[in-house]
C-alpha atoms as a PDB file:
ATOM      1  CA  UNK A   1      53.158 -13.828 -48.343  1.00  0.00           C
ATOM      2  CA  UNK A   2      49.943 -13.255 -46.249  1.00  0.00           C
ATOM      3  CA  UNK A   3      49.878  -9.645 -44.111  1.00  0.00           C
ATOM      4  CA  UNK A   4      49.217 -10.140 -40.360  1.00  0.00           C
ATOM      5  CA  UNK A   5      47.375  -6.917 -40.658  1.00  0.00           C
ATOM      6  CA  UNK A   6      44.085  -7.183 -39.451  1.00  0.00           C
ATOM      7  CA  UNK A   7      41.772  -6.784 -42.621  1.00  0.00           C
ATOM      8  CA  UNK A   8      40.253  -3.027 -42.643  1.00  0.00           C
ATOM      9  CA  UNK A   9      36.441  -1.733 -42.493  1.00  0.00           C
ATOM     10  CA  UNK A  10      35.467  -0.882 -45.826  1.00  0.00           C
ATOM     11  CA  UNK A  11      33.871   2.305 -46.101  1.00  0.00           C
ATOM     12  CA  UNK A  12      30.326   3.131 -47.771  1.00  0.00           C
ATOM     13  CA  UNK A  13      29.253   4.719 -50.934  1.00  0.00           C
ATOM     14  CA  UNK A  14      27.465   7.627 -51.022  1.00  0.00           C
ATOM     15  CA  UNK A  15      24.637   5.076 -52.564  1.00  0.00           C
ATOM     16  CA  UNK A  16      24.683   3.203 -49.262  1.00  0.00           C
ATOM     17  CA  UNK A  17      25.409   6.011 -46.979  1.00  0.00           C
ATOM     18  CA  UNK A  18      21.765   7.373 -48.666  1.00  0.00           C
ATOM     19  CA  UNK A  19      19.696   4.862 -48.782  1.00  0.00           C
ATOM     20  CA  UNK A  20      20.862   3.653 -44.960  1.00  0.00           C
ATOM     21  CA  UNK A  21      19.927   7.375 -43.248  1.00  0.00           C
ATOM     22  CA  UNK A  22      16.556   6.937 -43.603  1.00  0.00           C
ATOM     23  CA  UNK A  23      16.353   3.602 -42.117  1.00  0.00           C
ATOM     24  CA  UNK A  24      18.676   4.405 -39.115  1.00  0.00           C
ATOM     25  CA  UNK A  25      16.890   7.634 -38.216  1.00  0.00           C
ATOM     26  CA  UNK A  26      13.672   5.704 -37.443  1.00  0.00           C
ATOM     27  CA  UNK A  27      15.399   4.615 -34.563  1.00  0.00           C
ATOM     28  CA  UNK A  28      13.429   0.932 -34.687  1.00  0.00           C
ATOM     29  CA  UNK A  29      15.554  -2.223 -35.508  1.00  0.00           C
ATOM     30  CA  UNK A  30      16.026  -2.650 -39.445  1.00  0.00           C
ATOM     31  CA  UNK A  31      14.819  -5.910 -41.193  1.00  0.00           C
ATOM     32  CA  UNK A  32      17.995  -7.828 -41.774  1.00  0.00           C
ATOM     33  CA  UNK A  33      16.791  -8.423 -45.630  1.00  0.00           C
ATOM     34  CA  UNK A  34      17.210  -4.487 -46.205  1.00  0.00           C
ATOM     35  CA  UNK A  35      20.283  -4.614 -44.594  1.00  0.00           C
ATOM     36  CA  UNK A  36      21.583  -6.960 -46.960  1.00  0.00           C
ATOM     37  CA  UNK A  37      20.102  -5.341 -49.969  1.00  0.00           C
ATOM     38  CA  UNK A  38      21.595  -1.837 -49.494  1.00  0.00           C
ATOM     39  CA  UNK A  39      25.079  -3.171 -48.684  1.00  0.00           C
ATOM     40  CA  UNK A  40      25.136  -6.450 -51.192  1.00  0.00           C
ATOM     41  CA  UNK A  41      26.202  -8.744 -47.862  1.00  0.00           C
ATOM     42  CA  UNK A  42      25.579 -12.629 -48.010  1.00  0.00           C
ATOM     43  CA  UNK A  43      23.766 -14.327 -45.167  1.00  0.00           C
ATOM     44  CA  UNK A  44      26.055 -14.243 -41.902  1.00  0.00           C
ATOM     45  CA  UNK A  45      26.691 -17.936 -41.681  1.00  0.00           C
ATOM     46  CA  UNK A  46      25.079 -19.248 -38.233  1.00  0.00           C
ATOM     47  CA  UNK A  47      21.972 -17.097 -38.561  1.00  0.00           C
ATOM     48  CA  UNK A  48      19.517 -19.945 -38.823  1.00  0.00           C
ATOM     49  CA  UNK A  49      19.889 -20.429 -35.139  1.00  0.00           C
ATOM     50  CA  UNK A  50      18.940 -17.231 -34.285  1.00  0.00           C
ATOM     51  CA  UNK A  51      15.111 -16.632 -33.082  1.00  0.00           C
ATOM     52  CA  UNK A  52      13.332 -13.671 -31.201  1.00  0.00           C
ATOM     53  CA  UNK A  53      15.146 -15.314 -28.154  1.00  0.00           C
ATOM     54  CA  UNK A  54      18.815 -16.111 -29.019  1.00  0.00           C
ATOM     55  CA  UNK A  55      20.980 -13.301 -30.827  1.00  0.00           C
ATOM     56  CA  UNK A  56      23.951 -12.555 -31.752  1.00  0.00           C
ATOM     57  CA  UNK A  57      26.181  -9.808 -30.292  1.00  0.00           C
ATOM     58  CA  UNK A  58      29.177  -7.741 -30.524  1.00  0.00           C
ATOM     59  CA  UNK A  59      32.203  -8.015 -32.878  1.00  0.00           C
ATOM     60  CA  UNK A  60      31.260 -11.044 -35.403  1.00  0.00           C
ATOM     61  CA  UNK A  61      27.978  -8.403 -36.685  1.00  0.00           C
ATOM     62  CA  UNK A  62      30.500  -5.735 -36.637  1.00  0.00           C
ATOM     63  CA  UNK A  63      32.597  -7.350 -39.293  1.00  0.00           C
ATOM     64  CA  UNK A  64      29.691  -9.213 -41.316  1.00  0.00           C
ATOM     65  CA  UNK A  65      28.548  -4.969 -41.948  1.00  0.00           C
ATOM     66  CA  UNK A  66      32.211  -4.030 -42.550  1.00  0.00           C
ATOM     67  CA  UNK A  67      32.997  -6.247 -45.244  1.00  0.00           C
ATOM     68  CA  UNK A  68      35.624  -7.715 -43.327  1.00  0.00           C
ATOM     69  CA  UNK A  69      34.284 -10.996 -43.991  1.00  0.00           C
ATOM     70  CA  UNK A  70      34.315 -11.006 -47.906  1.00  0.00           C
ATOM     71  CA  UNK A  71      36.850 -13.153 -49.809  1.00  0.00           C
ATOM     72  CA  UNK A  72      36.739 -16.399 -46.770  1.00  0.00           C
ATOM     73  CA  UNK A  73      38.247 -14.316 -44.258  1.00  0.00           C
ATOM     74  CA  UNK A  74      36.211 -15.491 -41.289  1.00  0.00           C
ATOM     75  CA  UNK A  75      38.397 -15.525 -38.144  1.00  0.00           C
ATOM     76  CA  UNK A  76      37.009 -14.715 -34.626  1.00  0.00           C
ATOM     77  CA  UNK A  77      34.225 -16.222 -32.932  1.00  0.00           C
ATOM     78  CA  UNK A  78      30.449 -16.240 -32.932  1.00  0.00           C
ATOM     79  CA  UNK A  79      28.835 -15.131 -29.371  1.00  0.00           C
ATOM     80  CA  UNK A  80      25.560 -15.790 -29.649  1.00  0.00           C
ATOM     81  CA  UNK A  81      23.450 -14.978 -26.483  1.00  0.00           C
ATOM     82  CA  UNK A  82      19.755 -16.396 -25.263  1.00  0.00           C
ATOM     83  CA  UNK A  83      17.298 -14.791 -23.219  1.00  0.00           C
ATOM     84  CA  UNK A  84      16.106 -17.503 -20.923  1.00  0.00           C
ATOM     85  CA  UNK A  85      17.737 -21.342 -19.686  1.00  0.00           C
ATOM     86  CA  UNK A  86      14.954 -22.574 -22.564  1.00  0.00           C
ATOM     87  CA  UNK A  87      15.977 -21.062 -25.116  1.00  0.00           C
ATOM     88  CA  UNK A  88      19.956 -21.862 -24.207  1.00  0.00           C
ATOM     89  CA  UNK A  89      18.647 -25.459 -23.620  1.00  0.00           C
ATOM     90  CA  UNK A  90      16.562 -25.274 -26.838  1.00  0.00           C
ATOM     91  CA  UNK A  91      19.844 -23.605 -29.092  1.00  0.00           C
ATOM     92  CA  UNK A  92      22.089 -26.224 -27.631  1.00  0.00           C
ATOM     93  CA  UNK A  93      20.135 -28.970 -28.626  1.00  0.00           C
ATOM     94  CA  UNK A  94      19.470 -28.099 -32.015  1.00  0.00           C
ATOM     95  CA  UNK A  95      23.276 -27.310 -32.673  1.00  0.00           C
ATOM     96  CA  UNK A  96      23.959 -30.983 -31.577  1.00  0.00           C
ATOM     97  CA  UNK A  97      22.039 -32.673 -33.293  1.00  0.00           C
ATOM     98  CA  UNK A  98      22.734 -30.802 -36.445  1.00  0.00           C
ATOM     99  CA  UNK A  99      26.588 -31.832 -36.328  1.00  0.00           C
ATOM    100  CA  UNK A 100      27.820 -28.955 -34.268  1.00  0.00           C
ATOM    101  CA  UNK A 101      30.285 -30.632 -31.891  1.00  0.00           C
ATOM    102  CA  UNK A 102      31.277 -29.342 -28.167  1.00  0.00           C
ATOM    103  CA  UNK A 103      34.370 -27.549 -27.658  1.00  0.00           C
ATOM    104  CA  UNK A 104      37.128 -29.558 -25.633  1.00  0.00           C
ATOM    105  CA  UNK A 105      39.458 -26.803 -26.312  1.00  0.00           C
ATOM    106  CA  UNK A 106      41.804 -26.188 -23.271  1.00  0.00           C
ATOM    107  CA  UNK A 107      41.928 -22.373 -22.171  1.00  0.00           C
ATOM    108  CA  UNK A 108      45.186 -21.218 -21.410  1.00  0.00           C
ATOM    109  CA  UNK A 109      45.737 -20.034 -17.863  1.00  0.00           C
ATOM    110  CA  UNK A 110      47.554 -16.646 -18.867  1.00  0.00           C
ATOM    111  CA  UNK A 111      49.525 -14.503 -21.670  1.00  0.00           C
ATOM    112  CA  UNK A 112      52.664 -16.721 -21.417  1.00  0.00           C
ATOM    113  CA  UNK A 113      51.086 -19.998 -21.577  1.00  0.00           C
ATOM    114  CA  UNK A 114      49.591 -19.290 -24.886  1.00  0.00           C
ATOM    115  CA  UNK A 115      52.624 -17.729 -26.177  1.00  0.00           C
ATOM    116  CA  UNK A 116      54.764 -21.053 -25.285  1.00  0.00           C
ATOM    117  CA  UNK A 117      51.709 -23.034 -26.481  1.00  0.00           C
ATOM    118  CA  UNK A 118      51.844 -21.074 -29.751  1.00  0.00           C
ATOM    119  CA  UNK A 119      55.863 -21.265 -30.513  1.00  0.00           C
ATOM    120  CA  UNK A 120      55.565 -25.152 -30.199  1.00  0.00           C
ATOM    121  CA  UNK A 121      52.669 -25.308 -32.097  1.00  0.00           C
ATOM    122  CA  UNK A 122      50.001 -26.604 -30.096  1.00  0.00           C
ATOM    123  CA  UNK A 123      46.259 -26.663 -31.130  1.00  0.00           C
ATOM    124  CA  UNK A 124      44.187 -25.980 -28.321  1.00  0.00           C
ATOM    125  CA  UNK A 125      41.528 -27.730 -30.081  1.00  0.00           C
ATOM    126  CA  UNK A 126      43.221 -30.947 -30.792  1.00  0.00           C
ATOM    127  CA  UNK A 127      40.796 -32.453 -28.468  1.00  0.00           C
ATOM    128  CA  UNK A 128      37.327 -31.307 -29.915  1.00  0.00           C
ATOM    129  CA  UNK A 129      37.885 -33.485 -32.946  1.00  0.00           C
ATOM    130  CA  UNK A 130      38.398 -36.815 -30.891  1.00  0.00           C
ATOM    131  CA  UNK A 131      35.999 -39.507 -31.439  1.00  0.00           C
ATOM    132  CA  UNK A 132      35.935 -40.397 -27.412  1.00  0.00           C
ATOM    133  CA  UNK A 133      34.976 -36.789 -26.624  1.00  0.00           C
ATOM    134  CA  UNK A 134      32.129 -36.445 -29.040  1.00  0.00           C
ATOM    135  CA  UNK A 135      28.954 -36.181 -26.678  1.00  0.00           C
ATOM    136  CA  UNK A 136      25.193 -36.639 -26.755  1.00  0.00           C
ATOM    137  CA  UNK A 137      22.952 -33.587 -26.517  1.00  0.00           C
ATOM    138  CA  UNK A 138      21.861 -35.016 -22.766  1.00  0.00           C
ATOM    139  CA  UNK A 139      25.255 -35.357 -21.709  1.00  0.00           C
ATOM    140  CA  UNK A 140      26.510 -31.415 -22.281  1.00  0.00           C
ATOM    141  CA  UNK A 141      23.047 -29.634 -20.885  1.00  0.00           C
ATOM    142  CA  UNK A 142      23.686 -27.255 -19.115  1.00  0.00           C
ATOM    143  CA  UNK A 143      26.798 -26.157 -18.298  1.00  0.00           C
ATOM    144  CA  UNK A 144      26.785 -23.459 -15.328  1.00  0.00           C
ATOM    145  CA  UNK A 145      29.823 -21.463 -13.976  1.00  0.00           C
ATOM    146  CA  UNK A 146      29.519 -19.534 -10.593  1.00  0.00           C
ATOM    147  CA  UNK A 147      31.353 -16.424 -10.202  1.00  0.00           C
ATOM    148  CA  UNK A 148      33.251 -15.538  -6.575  1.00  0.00           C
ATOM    149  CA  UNK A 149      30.754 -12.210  -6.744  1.00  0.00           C
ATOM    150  CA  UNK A 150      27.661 -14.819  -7.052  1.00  0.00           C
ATOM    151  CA  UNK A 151      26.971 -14.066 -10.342  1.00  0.00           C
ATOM    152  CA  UNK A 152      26.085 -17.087 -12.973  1.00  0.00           C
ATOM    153  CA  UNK A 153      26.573 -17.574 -16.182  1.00  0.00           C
ATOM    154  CA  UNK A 154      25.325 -20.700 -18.622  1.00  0.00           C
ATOM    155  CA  UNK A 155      27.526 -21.554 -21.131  1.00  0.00           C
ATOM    156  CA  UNK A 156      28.697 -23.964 -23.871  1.00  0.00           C
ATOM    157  CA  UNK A 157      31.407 -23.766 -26.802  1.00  0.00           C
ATOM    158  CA  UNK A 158      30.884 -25.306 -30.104  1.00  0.00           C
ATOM    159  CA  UNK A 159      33.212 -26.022 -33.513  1.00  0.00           C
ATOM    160  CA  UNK A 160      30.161 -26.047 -36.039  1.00  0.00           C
ATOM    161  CA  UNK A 161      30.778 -28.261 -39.760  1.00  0.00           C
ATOM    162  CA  UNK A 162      32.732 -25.487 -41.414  1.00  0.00           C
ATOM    163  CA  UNK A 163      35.425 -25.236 -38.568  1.00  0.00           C
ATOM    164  CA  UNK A 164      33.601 -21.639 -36.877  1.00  0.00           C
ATOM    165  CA  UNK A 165      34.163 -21.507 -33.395  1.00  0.00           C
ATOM    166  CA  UNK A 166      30.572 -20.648 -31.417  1.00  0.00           C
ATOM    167  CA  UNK A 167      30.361 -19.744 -27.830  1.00  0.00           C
ATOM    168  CA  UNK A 168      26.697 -19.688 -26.554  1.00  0.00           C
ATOM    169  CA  UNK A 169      25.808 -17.910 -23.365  1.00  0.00           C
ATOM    170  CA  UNK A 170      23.134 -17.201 -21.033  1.00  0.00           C
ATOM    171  CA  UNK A 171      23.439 -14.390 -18.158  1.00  0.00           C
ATOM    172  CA  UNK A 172      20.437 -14.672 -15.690  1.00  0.00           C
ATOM    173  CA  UNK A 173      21.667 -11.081 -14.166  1.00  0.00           C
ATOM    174  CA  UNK A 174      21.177  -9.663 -17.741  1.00  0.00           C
ATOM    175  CA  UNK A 175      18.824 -11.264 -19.951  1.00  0.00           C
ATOM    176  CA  UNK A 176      15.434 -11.271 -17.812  1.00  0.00           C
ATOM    177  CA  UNK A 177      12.039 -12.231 -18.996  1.00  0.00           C
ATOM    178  CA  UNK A 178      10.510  -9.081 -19.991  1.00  0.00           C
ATOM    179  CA  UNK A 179      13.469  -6.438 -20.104  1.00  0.00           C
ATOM    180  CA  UNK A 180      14.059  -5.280 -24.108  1.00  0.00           C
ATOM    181  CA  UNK A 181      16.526  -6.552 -25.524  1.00  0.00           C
ATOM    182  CA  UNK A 182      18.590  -3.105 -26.330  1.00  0.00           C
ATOM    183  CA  UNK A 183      18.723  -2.520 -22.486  1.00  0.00           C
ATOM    184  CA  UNK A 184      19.895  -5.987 -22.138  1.00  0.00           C
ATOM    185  CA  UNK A 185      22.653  -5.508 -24.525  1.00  0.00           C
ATOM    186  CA  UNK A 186      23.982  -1.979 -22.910  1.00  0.00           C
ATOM    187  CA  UNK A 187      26.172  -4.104 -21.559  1.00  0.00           C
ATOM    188  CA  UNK A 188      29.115  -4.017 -24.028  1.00  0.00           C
ATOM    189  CA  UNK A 189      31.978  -1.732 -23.403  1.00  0.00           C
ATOM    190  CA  UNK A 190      32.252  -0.124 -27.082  1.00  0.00           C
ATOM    191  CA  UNK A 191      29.725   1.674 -28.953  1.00  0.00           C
ATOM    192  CA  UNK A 192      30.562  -0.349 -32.715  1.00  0.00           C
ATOM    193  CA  UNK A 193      30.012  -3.395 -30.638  1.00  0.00           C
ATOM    194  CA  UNK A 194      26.583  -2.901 -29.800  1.00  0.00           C
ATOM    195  CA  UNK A 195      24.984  -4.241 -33.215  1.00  0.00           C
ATOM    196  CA  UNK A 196      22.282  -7.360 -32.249  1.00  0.00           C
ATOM    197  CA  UNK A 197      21.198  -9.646 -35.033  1.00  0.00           C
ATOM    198  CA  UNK A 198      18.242 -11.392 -34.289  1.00  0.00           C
ATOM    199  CA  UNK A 199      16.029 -14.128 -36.750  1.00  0.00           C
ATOM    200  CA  UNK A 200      14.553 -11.243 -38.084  1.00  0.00           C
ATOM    201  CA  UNK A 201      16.080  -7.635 -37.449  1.00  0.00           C
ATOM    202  CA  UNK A 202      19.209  -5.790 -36.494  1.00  0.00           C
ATOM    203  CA  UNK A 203      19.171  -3.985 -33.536  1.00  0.00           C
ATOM    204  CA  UNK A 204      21.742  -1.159 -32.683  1.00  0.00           C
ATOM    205  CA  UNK A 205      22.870   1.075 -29.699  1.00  0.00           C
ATOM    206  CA  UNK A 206      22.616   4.465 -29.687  1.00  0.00           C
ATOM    207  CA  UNK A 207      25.866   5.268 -30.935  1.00  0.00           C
ATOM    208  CA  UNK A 208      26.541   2.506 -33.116  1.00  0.00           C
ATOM    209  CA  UNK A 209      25.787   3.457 -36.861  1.00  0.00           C
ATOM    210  CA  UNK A 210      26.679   7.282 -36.088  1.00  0.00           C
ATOM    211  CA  UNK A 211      30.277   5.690 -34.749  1.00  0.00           C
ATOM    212  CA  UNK A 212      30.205   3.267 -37.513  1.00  0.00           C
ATOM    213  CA  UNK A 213      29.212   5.357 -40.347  1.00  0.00           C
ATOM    214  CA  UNK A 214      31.888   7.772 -39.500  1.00  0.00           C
ATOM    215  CA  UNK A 215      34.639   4.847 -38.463  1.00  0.00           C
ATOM    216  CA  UNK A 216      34.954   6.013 -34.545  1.00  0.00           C
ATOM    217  CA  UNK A 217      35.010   4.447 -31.904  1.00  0.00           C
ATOM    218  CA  UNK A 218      33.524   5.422 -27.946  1.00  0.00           C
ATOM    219  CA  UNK A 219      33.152   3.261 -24.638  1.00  0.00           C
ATOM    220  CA  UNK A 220      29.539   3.123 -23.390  1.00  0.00           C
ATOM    221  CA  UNK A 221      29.940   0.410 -20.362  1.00  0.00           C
ATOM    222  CA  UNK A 222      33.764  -0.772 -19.025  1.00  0.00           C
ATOM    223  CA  UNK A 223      33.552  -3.518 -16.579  1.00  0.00           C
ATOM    224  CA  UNK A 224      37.278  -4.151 -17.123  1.00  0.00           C
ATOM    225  CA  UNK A 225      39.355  -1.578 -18.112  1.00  0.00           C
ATOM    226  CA  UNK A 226      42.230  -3.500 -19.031  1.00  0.00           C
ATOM    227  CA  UNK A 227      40.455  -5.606 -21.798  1.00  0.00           C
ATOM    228  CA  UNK A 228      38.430  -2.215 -22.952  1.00  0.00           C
ATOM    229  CA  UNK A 229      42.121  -0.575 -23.511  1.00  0.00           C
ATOM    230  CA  UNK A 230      43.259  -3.406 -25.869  1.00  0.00           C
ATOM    231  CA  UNK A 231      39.832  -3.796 -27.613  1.00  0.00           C
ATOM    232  CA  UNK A 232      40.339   0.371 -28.550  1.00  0.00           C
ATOM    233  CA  UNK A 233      43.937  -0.492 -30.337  1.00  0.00           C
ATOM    234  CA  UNK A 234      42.377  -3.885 -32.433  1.00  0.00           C
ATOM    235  CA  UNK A 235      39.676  -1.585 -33.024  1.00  0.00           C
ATOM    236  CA  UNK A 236      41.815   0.954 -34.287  1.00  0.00           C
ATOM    237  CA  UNK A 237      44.201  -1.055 -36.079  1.00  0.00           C
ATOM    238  CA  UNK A 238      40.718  -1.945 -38.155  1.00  0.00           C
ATOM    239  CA  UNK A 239      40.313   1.754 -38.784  1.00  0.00           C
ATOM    240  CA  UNK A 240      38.119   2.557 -35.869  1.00  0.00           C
ATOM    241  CA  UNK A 241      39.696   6.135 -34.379  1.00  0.00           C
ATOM    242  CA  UNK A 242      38.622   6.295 -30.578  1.00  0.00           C
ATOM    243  CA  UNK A 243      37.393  10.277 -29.484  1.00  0.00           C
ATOM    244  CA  UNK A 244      39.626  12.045 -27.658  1.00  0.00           C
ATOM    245  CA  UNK A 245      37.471  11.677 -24.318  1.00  0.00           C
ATOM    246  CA  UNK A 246      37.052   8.026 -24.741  1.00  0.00           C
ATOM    247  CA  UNK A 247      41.114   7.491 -24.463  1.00  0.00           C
ATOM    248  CA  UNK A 248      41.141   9.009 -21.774  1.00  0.00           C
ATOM    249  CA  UNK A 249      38.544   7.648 -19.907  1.00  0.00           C
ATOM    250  CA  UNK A 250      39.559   4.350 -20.541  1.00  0.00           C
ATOM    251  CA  UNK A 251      43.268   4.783 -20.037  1.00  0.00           C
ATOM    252  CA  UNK A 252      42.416   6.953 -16.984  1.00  0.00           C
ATOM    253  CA  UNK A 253      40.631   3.763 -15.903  1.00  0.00           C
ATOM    254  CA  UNK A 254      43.233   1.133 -16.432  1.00  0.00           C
ATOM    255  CA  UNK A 255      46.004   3.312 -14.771  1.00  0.00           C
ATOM    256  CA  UNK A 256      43.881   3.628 -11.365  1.00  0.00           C
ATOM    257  CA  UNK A 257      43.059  -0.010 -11.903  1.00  0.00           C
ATOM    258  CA  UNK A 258      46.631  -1.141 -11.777  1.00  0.00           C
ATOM    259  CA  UNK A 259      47.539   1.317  -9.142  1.00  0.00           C
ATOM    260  CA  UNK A 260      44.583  -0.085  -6.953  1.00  0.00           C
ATOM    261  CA  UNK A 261      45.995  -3.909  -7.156  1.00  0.00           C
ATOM    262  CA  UNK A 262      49.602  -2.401  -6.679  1.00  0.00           C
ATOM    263  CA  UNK A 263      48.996  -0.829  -3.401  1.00  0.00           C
ATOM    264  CA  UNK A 264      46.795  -3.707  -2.395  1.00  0.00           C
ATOM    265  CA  UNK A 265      49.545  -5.596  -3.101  1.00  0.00           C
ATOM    266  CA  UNK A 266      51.664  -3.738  -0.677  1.00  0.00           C
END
């Protein structure tokens, strides 16, 4: 019988734990080969489209340094993000014509929706592997959704060879010619989710290996409170223990956010 408990961080040796201080006290990005010397990890699959212009963020690094990945366990997406329309233009490409194929996958409208759709057994991907939506690189380039606030956002969502899910993403508002790339990624709502791979180094917030070293958890941005509050439980449920101040703010947060739409409601 297989547990529906999500898999748990492992946590380091004193070996590790002493050969990583050093490193992460420098405060400047650590080549990924070290990385993967000091904690015996295999190359996070995916990683040869990364470059100094297209990374990957948030949870998939998270569990590639955990462990969590050992053994085939590989659920979850990949988010990978690019600085520039190039570089999202130049990613897509390459994953097309290298046998990743475009998503087709419908997205369900709301929580009940995919619980019906998941009783009965649907695949919400039962259209990606259709022969008559397979598409040519200059048929999905690029894809652009407009936000009611004006905001944009480029992006495209890929089943590579092995079956891994890949969404890739450009945000003009965020990733801007010139800005570093850990202000660009303060973005995230949890500390443990800042981690940034990219061809050559991983980059970190600066909470992330103190929080991850010590399996806690804190919120550093929280655009939507609602989605931060159920991120802290999966974290935790993975071993993660929020501080004290960072439940609060976040349920603090949700509460007035639900009051807010009540009264508007009104």
């Amino acid at each position: 019988m297989v547990s529906s408990r999500p898999p748990m961080a492992r946590r380091f040796t004193s070996t590790e734990e002493k050969e990583l201080r050093p490193l992460l006290e420098s405060g400047t990005p650590i080549p990924i080969s070290e990385v993967r010397r000091i904690l015996g990890l295999e190359e996070l699959p995916h990683a040869h489209l990364l470059a100094e212009d297209t990374w990957l963020l948030g949870g998939r690094v998270l569990r590639w340094l955990s462990g969590e990945m050992r053994g085939g366990r590989d659920g979850g997406d990949y988010d990978l993000f690019c600085g520039s329309v190039a570089a999202f233009e130049r990613t897509a490409r390459r994953m097309l014509e290298s046998g990743y194929k475009p998503c087709k996958g419908r997205a369900y409208a709301n929580l009940w929706q995919w619980l019906v759709g998941t009783a009965l057994g649907r695949d919400a991907h039962a259209r990606c592997i259709s022969d008559e939506n397979r598409a040519t690189p200059g048929q999905e380039l690029p894809r652009l959704r407009r936000f009611a606030d004006g905001s944009e956002m480029y992006v495209l969502q890929f089943h590579s060879p092995e079956g891994h899910v890949l969404q890739l993403v450009h945000l003009p508002s965020l990733f801007r010619e010139g800005v570093p790339l850990h202000n660009q990624v303060a973005f995230t709502d949890l500390s443990i989710c800042q981690f940034t791979l990219d061809d050559r180094h991983l980059h970190a917030g600066p909470h992330s290996w103190v929080d991850f070293l010590d399996r806690r958890v804190r919120v550093v941005e929280m655009a939507r409170p609602h989605r931060t509050a159920l991120r802290l439980v999966k974290y935790g449920l993975r071993g993660f223990r929020p501080y004290v101040s960072t439940v609060g703010t976040v349920y603090g947060a949700w509460f007035a956010e639900a009051l807010g739409r009540r009264q508007s409601a009104r």
